[in-house]
N, C-alpha and C. Protein backbone atom coordinates (compact mmCIF):
# COMPACT_ATOMS: atom_id res chain seq x y z
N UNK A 1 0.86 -1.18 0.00
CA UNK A 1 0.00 0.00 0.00
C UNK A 1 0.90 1.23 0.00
N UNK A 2 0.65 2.00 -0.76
CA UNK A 2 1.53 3.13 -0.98
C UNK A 2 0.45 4.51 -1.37
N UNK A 3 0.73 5.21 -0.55
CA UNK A 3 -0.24 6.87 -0.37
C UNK A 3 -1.47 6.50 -0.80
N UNK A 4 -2.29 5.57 -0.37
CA UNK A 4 -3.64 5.46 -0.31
C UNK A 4 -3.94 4.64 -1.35
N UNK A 5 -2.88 3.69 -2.23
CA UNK A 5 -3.29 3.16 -3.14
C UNK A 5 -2.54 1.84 -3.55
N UNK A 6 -3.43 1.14 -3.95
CA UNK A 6 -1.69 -0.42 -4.13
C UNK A 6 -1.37 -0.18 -5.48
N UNK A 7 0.02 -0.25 -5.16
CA UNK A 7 0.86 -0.44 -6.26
C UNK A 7 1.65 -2.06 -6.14
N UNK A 8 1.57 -2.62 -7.31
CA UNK A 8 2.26 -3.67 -7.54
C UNK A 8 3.15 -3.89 -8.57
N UNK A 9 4.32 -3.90 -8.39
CA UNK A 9 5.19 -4.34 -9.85
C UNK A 9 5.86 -5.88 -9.99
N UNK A 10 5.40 -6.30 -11.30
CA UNK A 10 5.82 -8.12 -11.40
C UNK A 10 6.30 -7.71 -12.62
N UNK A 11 7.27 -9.12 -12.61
CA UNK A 11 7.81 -9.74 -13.89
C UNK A 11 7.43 -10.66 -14.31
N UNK A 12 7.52 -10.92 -15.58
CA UNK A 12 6.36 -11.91 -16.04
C UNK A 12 7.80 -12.94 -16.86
N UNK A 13 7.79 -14.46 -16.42
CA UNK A 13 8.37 -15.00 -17.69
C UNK A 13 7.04 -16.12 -17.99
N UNK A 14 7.81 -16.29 -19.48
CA UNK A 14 6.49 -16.63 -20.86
C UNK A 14 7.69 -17.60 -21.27
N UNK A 15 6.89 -19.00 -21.15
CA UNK A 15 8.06 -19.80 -22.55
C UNK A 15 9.18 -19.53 -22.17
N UNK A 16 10.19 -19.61 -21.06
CA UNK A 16 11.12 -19.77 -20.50
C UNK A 16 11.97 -18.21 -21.01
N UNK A 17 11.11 -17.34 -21.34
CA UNK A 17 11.92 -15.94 -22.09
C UNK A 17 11.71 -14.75 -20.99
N UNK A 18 12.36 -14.15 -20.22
CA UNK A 18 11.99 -13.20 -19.72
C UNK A 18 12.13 -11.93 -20.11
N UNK A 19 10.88 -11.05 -19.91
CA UNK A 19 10.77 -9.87 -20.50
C UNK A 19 10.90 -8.72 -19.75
N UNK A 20 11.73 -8.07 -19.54
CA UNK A 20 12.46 -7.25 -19.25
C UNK A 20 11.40 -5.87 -19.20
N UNK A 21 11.78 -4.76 -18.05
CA UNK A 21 10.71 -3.73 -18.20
C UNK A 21 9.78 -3.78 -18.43
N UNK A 22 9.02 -4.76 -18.08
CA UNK A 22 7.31 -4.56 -17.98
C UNK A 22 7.24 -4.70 -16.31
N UNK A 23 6.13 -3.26 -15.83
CA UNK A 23 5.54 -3.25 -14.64
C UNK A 23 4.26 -3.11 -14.98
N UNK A 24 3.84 -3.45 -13.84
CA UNK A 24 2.11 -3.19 -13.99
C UNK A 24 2.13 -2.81 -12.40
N UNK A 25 1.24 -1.29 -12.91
CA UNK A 25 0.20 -1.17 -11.13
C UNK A 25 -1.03 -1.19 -11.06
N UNK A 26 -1.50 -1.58 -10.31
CA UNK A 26 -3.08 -2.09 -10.00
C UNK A 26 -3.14 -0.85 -8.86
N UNK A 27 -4.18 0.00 -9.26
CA UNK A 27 -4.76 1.02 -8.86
C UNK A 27 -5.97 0.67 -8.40
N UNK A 28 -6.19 1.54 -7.38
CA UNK A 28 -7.87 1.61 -6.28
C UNK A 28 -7.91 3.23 -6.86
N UNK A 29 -8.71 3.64 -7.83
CA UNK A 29 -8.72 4.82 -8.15
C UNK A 29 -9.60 5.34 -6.72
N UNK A 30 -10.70 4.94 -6.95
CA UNK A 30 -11.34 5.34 -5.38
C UNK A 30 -10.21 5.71 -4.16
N UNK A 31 -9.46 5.04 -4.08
CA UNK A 31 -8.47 5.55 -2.85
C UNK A 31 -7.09 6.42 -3.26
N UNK A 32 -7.39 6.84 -4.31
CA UNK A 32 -6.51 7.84 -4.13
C UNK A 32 -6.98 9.30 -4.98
N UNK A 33 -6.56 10.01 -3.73
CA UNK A 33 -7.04 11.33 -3.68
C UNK A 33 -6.37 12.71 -3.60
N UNK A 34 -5.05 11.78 -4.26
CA UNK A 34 -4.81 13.75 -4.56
C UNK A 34 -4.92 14.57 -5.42
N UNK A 35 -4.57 15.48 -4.96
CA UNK A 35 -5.02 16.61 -5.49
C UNK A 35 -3.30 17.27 -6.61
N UNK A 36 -3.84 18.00 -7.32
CA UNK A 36 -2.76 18.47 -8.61
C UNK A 36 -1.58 18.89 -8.35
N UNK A 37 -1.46 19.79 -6.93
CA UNK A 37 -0.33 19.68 -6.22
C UNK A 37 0.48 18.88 -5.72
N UNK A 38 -0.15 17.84 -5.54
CA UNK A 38 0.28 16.92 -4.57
C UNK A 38 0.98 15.42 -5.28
N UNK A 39 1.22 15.72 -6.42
CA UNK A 39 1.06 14.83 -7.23
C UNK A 39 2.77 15.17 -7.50
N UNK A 40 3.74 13.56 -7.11
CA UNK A 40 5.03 13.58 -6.67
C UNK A 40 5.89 12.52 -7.39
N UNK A 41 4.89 11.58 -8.23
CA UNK A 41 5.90 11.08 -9.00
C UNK A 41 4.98 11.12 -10.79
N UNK A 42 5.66 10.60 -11.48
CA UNK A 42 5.24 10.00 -12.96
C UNK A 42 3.95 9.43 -12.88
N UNK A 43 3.87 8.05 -11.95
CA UNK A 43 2.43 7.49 -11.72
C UNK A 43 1.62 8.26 -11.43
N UNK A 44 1.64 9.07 -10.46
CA UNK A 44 0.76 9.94 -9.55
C UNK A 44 -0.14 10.79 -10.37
N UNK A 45 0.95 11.11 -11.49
CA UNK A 45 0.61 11.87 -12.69
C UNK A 45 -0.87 11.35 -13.45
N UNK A 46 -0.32 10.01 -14.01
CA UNK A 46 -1.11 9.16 -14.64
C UNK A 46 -2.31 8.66 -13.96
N UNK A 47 -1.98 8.45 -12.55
CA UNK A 47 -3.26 8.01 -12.33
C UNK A 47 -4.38 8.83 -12.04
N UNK A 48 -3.73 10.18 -11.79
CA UNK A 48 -4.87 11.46 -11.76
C UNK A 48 -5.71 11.92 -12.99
N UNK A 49 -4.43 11.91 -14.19
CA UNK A 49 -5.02 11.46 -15.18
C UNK A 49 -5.81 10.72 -15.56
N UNK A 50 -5.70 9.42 -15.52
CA UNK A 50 -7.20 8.41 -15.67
C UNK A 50 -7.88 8.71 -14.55
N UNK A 51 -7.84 9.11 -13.24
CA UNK A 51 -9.36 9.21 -12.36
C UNK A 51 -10.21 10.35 -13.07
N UNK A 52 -9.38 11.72 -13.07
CA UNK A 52 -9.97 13.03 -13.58
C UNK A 52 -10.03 13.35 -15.12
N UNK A 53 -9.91 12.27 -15.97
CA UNK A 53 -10.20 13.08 -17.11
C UNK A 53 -10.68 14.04 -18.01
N UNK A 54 -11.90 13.07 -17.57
CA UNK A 54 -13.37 13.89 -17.80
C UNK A 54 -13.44 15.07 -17.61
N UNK A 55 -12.88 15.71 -16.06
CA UNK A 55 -13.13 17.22 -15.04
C UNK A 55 -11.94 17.77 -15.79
N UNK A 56 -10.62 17.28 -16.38
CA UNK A 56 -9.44 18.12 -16.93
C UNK A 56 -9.79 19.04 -18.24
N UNK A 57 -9.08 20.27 -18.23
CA UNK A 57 -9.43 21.13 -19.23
C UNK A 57 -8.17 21.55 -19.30
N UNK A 58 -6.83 21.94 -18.55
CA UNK A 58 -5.94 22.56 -19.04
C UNK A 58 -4.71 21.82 -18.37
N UNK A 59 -3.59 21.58 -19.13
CA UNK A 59 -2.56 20.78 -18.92
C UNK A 59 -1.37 21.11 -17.86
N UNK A 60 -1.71 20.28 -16.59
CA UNK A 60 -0.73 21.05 -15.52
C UNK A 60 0.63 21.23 -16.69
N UNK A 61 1.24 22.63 -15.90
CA UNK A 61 2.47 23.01 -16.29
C UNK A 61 3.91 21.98 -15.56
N UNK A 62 3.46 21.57 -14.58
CA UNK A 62 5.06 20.75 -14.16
C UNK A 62 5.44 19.10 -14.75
N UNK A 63 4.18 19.04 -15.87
CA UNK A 63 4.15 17.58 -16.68
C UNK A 63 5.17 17.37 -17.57
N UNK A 64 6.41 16.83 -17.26
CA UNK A 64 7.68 16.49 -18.28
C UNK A 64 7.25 14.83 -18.56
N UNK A 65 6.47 14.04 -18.53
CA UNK A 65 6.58 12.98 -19.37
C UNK A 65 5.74 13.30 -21.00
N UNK A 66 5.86 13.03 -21.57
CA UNK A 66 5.88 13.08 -23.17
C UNK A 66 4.15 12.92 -23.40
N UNK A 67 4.42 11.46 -23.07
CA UNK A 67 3.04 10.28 -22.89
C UNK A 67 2.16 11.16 -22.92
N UNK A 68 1.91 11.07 -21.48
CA UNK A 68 1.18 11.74 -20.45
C UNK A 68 0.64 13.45 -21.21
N UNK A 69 1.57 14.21 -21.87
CA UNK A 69 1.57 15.17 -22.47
C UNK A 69 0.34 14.81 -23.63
N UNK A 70 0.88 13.90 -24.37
CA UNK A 70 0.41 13.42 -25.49
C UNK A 70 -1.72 13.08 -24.97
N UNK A 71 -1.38 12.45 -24.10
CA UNK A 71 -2.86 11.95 -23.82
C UNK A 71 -3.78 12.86 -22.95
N UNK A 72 -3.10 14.29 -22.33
CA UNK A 72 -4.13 15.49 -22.10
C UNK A 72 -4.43 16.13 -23.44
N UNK A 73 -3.81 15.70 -24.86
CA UNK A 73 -3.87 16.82 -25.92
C UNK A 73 -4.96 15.91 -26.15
N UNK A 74 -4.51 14.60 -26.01
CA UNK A 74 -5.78 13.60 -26.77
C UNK A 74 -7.37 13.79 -26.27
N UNK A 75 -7.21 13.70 -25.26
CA UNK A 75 -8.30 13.74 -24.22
C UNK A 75 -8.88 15.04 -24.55
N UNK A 76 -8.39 16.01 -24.60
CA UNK A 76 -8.78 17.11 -24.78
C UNK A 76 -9.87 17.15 -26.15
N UNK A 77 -9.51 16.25 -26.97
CA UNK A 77 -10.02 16.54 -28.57
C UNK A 77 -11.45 15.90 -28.36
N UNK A 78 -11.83 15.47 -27.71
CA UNK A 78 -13.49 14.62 -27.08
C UNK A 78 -14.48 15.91 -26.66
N UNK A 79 -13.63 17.15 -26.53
CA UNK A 79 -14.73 18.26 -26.48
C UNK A 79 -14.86 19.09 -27.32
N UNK A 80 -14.12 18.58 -28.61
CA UNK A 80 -14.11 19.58 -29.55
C UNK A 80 -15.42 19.72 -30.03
N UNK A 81 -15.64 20.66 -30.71
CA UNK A 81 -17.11 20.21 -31.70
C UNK A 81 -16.86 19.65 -32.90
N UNK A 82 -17.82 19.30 -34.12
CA UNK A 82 -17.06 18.45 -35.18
C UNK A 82 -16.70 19.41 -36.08
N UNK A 83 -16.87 20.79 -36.12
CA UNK A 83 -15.85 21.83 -37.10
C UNK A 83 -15.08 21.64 -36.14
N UNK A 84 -14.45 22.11 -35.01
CA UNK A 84 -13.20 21.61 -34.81
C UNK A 84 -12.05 20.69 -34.99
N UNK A 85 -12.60 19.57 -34.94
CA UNK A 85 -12.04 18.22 -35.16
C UNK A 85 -12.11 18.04 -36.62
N UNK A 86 -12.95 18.56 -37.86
CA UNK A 86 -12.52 18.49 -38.66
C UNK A 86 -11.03 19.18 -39.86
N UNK A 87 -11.50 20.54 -38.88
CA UNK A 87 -10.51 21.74 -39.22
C UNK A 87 -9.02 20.90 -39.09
N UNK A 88 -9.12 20.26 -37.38
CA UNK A 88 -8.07 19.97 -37.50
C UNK A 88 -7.49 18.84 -38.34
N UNK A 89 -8.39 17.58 -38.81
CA UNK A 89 -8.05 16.52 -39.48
C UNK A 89 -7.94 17.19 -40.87
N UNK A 90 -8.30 18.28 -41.05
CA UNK A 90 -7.60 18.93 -42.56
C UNK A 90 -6.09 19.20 -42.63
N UNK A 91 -6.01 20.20 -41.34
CA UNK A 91 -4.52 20.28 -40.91
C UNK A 91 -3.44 19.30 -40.89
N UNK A 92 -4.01 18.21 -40.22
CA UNK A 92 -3.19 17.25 -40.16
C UNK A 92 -3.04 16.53 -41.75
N UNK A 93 -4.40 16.57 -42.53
CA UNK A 93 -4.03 16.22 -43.92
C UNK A 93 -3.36 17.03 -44.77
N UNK A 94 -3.38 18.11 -44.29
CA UNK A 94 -2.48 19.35 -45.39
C UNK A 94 -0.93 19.12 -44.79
N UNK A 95 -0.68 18.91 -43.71
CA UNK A 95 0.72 18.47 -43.43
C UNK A 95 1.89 17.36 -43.46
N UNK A 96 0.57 16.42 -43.81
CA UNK A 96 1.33 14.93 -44.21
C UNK A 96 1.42 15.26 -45.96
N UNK A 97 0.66 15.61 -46.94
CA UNK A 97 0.81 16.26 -47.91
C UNK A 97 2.00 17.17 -48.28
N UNK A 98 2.51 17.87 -47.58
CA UNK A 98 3.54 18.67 -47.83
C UNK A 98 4.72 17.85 -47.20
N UNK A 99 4.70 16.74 -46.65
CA UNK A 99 5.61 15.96 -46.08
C UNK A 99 6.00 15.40 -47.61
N UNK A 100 4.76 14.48 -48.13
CA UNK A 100 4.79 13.90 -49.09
C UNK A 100 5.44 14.34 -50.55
N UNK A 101 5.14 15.67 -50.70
CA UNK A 101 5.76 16.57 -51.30
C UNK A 101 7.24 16.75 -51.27
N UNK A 102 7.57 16.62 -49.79
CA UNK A 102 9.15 17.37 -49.83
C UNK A 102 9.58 15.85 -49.98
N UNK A 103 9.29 14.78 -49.77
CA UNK A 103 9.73 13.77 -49.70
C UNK A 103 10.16 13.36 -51.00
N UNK A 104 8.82 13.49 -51.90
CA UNK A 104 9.29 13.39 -53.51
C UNK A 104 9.81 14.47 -53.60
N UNK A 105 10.09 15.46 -53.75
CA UNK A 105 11.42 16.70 -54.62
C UNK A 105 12.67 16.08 -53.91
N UNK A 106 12.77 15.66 -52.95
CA UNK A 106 14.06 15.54 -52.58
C UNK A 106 14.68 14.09 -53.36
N UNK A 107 13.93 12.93 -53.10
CA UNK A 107 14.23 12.07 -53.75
C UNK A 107 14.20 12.42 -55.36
N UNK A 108 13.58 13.16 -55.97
CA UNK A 108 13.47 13.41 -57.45
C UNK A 108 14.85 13.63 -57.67
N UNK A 109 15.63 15.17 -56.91
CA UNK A 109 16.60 15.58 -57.05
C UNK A 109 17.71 14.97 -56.87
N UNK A 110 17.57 13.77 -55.80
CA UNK A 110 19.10 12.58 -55.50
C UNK A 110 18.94 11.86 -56.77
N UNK A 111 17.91 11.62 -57.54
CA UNK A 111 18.10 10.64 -58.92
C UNK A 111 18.33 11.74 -59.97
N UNK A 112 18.31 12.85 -60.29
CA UNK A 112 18.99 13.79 -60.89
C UNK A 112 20.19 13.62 -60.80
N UNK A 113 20.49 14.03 -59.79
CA UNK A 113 22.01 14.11 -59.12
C UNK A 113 22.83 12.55 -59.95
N UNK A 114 21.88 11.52 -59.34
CA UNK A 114 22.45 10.25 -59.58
C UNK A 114 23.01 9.68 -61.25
N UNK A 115 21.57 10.74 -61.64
CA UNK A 115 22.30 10.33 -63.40
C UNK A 115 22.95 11.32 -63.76
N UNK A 116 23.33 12.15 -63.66
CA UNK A 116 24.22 12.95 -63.66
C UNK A 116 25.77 12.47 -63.42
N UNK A 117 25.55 11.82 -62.10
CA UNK A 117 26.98 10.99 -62.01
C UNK A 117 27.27 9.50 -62.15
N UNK A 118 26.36 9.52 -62.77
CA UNK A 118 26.41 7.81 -64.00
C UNK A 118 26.93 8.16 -65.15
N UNK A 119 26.63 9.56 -65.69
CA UNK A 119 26.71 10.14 -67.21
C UNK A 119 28.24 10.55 -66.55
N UNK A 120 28.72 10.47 -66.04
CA UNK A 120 30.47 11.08 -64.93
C UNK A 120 31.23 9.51 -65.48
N UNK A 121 30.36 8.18 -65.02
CA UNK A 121 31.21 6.99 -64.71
C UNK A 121 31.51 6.99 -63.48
N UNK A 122 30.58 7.52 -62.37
CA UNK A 122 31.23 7.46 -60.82
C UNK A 122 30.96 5.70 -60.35
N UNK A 123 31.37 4.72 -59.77
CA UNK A 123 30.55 3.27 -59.39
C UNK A 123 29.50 3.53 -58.68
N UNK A 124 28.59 2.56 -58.71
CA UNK A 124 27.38 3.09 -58.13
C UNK A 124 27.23 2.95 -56.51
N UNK A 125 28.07 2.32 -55.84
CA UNK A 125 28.43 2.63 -54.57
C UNK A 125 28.86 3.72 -54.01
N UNK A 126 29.94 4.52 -55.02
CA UNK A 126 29.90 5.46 -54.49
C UNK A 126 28.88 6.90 -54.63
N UNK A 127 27.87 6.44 -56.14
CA UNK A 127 26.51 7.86 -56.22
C UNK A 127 25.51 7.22 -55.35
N UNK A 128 25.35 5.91 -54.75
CA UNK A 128 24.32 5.98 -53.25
C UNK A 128 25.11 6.49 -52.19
N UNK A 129 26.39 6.60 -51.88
CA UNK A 129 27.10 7.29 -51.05
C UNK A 129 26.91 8.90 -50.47
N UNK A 130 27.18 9.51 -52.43
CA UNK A 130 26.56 10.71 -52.01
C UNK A 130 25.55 11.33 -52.59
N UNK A 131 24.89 10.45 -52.90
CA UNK A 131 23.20 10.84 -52.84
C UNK A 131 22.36 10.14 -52.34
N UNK A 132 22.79 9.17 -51.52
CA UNK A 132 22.15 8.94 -50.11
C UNK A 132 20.84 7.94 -50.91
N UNK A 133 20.74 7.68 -51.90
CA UNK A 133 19.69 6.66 -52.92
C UNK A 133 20.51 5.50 -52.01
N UNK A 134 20.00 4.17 -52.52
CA UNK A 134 20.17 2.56 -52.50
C UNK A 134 21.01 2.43 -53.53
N UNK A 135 21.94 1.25 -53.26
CA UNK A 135 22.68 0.87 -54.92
C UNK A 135 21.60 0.21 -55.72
N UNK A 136 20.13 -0.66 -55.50
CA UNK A 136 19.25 -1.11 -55.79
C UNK A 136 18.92 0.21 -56.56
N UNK A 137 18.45 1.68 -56.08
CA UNK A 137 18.04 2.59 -56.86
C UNK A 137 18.70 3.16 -58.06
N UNK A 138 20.43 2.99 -57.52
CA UNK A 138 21.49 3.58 -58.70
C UNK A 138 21.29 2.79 -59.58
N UNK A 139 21.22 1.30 -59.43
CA UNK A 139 21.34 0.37 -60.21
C UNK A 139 20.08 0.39 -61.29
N UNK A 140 19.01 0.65 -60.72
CA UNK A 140 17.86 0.99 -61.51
C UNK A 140 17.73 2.15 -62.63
N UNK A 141 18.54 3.08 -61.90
CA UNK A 141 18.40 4.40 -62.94
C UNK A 141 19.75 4.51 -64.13
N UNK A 142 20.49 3.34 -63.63
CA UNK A 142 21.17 3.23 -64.66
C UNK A 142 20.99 2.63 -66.05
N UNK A 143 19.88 1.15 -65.29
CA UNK A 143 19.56 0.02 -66.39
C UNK A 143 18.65 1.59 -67.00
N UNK A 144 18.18 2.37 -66.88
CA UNK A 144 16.86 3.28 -67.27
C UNK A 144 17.85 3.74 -68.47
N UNK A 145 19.17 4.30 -68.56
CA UNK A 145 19.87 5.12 -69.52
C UNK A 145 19.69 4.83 -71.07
């Protein structure tokens, strides 16, 4: 029993393999009751998190785990309205799009580059070297000539 709540951590072996870094805590959300201040480790964090979700609206400031970061933004998106949540799933589609974009110009330009230094005679180990392509790709844009 630890500050009003059990915590338990096990190791689990499976098939004679043991797996390394897995804990589990078994929480009495009912028995634990602190409050946002009071809240002193990583767990403490989390489990206030899952008791209070619902009541959370703004992301304590002393939260350095990532996760935890990640799943007040998440949580948060359940009150959006659906222009909100759509606005944003545009956003998020207009930005994987321009990902997609830079992804092809850049690769366009390393196979530029690449026949360029095929039309040189460089080996093709060394134009995936420095254009960062596959010799599978050099090798391709060569059979292409």
């Amino acid at each position: 029993m630890t500050n009003g709540f059990t915590l338990l951590k096990t190791q689990k072996i499976f098939n004679e393999n043991y797996i390394k870094d897995i804990e589990f805590n078994f929480i009495e959300l009912p028995k634990f009751n602190k409050k946002e201040n009071e809240l002193e480790s990583v767990i403490d964090q989390w489990v206030y998190f899952i008791k209070n979700s619902e009541n959370l609206h703004v992301i304590p400031e002393n939260l350095k785990d990532k996760g935890l970061k990640f799943a007040y933004e998440d949580a948060d998106k359940h009150n959006w309205t659906k222009a909100e949540l759509e606005a944003y799933d545009y956003v998020l589609m207009r930005e994987q799009d321009d990902r997609g974009r830079m992804t092809f110009a850049v690769r366009k330009k390393a196979e530029d580059i690449a026949k360029r230094l095929i039309k040189l005679g460089m080996q093709n180990s060394e134009i995936a070297s420095v254009t960062e392509l596959t010799i599978e790709q050099v090798e391709k844009l060569r059979a292409e000539k």
